[in-house]
Protein backbone atom coordinates (compact mmCIF):
# COMPACT_ATOMS: atom_id res chain seq x y z
CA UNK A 1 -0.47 18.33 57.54
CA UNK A 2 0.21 21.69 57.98
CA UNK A 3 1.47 22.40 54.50
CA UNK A 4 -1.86 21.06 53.10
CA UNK A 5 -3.26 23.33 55.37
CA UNK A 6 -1.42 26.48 53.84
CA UNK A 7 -2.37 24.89 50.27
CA UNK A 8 0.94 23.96 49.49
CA UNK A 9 1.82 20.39 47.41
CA UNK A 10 4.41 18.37 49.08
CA UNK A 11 5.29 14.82 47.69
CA UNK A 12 3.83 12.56 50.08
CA UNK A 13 5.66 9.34 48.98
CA UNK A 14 7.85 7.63 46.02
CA UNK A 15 7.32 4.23 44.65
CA UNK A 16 9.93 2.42 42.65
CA UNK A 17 8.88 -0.47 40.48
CA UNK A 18 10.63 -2.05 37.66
CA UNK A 19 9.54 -0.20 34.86
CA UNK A 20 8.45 3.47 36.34
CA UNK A 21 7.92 5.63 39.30
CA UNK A 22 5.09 6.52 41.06
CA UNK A 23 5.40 10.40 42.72
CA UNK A 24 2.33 10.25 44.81
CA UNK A 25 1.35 14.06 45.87
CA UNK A 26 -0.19 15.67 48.97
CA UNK A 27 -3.23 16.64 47.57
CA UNK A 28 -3.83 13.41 46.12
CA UNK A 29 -2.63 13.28 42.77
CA UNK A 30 -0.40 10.32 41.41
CA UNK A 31 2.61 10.92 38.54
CA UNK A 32 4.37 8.28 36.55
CA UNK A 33 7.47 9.56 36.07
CA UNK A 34 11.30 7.67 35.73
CA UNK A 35 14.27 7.40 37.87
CA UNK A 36 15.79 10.17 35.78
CA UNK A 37 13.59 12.61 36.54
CA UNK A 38 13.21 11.87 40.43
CA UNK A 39 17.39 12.65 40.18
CA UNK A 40 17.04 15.57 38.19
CA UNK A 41 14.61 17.70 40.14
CA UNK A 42 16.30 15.92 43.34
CA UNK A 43 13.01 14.38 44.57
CA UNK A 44 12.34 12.78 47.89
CA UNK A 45 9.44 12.40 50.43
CA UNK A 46 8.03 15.49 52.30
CA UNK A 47 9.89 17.88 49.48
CA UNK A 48 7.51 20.83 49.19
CA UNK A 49 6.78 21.70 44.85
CA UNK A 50 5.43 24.91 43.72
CA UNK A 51 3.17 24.89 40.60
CA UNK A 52 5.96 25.52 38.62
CA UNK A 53 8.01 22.67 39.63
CA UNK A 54 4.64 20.64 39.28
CA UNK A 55 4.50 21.80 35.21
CA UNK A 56 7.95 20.83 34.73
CA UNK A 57 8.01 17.52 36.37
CA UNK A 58 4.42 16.90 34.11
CA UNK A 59 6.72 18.08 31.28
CA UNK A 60 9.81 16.37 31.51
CA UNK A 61 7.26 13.04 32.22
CA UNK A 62 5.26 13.20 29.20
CA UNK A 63 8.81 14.15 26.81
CA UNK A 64 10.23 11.15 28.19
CA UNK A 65 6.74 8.58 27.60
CA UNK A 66 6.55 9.95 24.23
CA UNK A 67 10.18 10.29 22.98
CA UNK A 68 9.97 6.29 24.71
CA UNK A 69 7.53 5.70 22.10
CA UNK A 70 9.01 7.39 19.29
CA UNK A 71 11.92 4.89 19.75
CA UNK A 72 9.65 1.76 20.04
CA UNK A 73 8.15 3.19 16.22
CA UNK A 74 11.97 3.64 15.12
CA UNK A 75 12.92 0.16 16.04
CA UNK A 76 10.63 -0.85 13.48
CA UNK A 77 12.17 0.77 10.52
CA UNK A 78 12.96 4.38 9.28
CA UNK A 79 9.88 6.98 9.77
CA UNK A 80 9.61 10.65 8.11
CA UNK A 81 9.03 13.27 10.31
CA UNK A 82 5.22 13.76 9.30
CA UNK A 83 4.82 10.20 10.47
CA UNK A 84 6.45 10.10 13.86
CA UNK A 85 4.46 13.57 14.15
CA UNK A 86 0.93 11.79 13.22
CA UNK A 87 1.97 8.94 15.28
CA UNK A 88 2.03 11.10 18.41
CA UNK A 89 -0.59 13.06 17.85
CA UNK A 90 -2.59 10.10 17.58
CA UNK A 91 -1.51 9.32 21.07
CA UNK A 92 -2.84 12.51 22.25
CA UNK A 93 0.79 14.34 22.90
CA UNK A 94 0.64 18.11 22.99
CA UNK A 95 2.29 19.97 20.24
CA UNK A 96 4.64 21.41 22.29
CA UNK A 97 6.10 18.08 23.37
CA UNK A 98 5.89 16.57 19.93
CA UNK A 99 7.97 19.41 18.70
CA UNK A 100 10.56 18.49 21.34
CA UNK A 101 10.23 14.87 20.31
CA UNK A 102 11.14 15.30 16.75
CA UNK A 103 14.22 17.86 17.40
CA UNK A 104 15.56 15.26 19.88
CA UNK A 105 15.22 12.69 17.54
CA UNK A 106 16.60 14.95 14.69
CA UNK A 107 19.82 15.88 17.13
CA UNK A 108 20.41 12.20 17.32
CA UNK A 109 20.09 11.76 13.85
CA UNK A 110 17.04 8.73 14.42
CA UNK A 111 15.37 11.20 12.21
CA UNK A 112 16.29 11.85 9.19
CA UNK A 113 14.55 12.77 5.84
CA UNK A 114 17.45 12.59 3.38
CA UNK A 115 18.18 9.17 4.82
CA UNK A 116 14.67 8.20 4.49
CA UNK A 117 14.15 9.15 1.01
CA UNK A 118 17.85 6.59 0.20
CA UNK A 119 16.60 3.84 1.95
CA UNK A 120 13.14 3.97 0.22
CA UNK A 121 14.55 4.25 -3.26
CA UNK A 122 16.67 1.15 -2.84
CA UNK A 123 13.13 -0.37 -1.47
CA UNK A 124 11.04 1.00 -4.18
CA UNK A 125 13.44 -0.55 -6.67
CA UNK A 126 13.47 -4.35 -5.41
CA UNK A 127 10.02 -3.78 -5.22
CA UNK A 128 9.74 -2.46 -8.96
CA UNK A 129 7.89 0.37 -8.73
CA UNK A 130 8.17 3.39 -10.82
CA UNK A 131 8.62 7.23 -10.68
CA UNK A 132 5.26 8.09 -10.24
CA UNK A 133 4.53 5.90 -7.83
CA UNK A 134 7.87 6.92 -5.96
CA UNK A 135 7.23 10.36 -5.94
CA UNK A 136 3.46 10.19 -4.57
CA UNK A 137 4.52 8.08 -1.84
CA UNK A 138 7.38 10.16 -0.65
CA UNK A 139 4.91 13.14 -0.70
CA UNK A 140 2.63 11.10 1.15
CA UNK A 141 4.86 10.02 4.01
CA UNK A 142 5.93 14.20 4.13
CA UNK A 143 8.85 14.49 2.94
CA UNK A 144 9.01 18.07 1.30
CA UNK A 145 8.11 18.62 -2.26
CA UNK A 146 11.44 20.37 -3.55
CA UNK A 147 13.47 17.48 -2.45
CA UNK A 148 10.52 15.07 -3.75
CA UNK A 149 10.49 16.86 -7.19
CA UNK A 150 14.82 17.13 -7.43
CA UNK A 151 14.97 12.97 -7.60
CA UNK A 152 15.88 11.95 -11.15
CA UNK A 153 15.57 8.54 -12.45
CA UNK A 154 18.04 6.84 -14.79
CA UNK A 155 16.64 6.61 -17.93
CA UNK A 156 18.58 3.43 -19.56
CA UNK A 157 17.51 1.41 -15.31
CA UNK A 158 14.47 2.30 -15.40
CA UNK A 159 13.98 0.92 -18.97
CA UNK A 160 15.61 -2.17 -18.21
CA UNK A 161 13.23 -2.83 -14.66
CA UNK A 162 10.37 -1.83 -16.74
CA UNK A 163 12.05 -4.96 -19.70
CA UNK A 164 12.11 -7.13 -16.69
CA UNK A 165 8.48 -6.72 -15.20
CA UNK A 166 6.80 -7.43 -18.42
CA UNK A 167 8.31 -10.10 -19.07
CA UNK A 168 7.40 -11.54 -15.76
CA UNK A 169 3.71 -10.19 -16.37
CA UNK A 170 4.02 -11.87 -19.77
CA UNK A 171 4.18 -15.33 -18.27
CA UNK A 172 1.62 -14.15 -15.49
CA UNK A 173 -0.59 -13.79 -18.19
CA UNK A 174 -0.05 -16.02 -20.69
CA UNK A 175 -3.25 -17.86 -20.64
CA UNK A 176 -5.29 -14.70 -22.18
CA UNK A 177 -5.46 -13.78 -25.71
CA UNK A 178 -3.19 -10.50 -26.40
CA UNK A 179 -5.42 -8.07 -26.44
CA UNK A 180 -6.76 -9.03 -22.74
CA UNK A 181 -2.87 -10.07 -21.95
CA UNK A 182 -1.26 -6.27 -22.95
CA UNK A 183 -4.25 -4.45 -21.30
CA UNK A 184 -3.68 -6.16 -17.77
CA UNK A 185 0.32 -5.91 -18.21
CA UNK A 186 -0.63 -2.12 -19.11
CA UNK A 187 -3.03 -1.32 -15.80
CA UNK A 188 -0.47 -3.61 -13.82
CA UNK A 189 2.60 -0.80 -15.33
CA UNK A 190 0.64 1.99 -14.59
CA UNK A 191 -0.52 0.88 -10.91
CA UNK A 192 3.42 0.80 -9.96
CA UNK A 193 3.67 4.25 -11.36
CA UNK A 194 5.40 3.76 -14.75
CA UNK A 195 4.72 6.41 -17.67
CA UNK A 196 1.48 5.32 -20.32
CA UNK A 197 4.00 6.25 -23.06
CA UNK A 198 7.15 4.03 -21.22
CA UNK A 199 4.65 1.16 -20.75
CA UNK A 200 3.29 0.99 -24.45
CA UNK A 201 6.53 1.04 -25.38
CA UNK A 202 7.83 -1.60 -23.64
CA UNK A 203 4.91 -3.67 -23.84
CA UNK A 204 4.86 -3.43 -27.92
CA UNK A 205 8.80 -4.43 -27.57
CA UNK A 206 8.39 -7.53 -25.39
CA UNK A 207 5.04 -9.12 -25.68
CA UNK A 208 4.26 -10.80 -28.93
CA UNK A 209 1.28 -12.43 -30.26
CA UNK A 210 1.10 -16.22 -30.55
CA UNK A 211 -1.82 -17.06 -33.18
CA UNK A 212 -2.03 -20.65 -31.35
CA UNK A 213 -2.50 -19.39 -27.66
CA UNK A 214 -5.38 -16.58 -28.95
CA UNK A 215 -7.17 -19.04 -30.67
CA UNK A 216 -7.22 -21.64 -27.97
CA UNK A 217 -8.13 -18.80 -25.61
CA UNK A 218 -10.97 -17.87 -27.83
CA UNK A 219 -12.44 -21.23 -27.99
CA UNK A 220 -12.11 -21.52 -24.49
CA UNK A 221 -14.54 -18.33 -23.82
CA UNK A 222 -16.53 -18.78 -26.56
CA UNK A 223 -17.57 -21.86 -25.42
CA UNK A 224 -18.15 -20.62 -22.07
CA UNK A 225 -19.96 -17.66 -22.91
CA UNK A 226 -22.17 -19.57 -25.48
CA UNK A 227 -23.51 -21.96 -22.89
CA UNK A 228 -24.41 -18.87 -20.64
CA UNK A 229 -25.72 -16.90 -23.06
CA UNK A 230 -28.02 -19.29 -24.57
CA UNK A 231 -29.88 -20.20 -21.20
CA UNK A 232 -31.74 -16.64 -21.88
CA UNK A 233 -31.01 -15.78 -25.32
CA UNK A 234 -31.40 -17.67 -28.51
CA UNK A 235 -31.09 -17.40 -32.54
CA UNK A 236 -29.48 -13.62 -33.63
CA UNK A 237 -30.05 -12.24 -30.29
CA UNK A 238 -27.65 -14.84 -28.63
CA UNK A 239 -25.00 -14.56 -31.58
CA UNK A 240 -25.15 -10.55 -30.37
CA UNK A 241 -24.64 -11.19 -26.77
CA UNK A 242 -21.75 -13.74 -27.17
CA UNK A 243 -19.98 -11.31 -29.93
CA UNK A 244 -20.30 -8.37 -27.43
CA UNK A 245 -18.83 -10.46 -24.47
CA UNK A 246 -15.87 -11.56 -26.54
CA UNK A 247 -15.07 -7.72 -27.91
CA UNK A 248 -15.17 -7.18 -24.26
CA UNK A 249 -12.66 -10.06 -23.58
CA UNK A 250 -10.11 -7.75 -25.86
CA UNK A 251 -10.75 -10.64 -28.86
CA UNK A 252 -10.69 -9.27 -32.68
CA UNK A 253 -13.92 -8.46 -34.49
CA UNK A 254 -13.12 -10.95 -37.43
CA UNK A 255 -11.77 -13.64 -35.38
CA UNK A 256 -14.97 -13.98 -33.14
CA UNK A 257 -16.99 -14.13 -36.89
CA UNK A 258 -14.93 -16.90 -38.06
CA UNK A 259 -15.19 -19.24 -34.61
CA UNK A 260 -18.94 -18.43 -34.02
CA UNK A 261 -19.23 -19.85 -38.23
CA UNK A 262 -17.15 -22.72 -37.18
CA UNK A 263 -19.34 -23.28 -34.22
CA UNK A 264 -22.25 -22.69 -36.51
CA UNK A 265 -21.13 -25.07 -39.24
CA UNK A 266 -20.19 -27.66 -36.05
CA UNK A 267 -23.83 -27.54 -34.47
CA UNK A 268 -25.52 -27.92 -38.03
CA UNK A 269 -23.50 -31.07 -38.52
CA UNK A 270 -24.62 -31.93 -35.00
CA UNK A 271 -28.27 -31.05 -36.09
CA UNK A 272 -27.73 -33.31 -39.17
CA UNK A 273 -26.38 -36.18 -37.91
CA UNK A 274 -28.88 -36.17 -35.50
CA UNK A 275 -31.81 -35.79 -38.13
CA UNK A 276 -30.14 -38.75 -40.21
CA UNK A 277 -30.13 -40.76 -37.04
CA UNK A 278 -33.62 -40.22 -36.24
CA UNK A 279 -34.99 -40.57 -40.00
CA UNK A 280 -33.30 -43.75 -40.10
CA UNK A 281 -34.90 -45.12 -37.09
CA UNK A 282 -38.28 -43.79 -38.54
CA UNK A 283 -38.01 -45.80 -41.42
């Protein structure tokens, strides 16, 4: 009692429990700190601290919950730098002890940039995506520009993924009439960061136009369309509509003429069979 009296902090008592240490303080202030810290600063009950003891013990606490975290990210996967840093910060760690964080980690070589960018370009490459896409992401996740802007791409592999994923996106799509079919494979190329110029290139190279599957595909949305349409249009107005709609679809102007005639010429036979039928009947 009589160093409270003087204003002086002694530790009043130590807890032990499984997972941390409780450094309970004269003036009434609790610490969680770990077993390594009570040996470094040689703690025990009734030891008086000054306030600079106090900061350091605070310190050496807080490094040692967030460099704890850190590792529970890393066990994860790899991390860059800027998102380790973001992670803490998020967690409400000073500066001061994120900075001592990250050089840690650095010194033990959990953090590492150059490995990072490796292990994401083998990732990026199952997962097909291309240089654009590569680079944004890297820049992104922090790692610096220079190195970012140095990674070259082979030109004959990347060629040969981009043969690959159109092909797959060929089958994806094969229900859709070309048009429709090499502007979704072109967004889809583009999305994963391949060059416009790359992708038309490769897409004019692998995907061919089958007459049959267009014109079943045409059918198919004319028919469609035409049933919609005509529940608010009707005569010229509805021919219009259903033309626009299947320009939009990617179909080609003088294809849509000839099936709307054949669906013309099919519902004027309808119309006369019917008329035959009913004159028939009359008589």
């Amino acid at each position: 009692m009589q160093l409270e009296s003087t204003g002086k902090i002694f530790i009043k008592d130590i807890k032990h429990f499984k997972k941390k240490v409780l450094l309970i303080l004269s003036n009434g202030e609790e610490m969680e700190i770990t077993e390594d810290i009570v040996m470094d600063y040689y703690l025990f009950p009734n030891k008086e601290l000054n306030k600079e003891d106090l900061n350091n013990i605070s310190k050496s606490a807080n490094m040692t919950k967030a460099l704890n975290k850190a590792y529970r990210i890393l066990s994860h996967g790899l991390y860059t730098e800027k998102e380790i840093y973001l992670k803490l910060v998020k967690s409400n760690y000073s500066k001061d002890i994120i900075r001592d964080v990250i050089l840690k980690l650095k010194r033990l070589n959990y953090l590492n940039d150059s490995s990072y960018v490796n292990e994401y370009l083998y990732n990026a490459s199952i997962k097909g995506y291309g240089p654009h896409k590569i680079k944004n992401e890297l820049l992104k996740k922090g790692i610096d520009e220079k190195v970012v802007n140095s990674i070259s791409f082979n030109e004959e592999e990347k060629m040969n993924q981009l043969e690959n994923i159109v092909k797959k996106l060929d089958k994806k799509y094969r229900n859709y009439n070309y048009q429709k079919k090499c502007d979704n494979i072109l967004r889809s190329l583009i999305n994963l960061g391949y060059d416009f110029d790359d992708s038309k290139v490769a897409i004019d190279k692998f995907v061919t136009e089958n007459e049959e599957t267009d014109a079943l595909a045409l059918a198919k949305d004319l028919e469609k369309i035409y049933k919609n349409k005509s529940k608010k249009y009707s005569g010229r107005d509805l021919i219009n509509e259903v033309k626009h709609s299947l320009m939009k679809k990617g179909y080609k102007y003088d294809k849509i003429n000839a099936a709307i005639k054949e669906l013309d010429d099919y519902e004027d036979w309808r119309f006369k069979r019917w008329y035959k039928s009913w004159f028939d009947m009359s008589c």
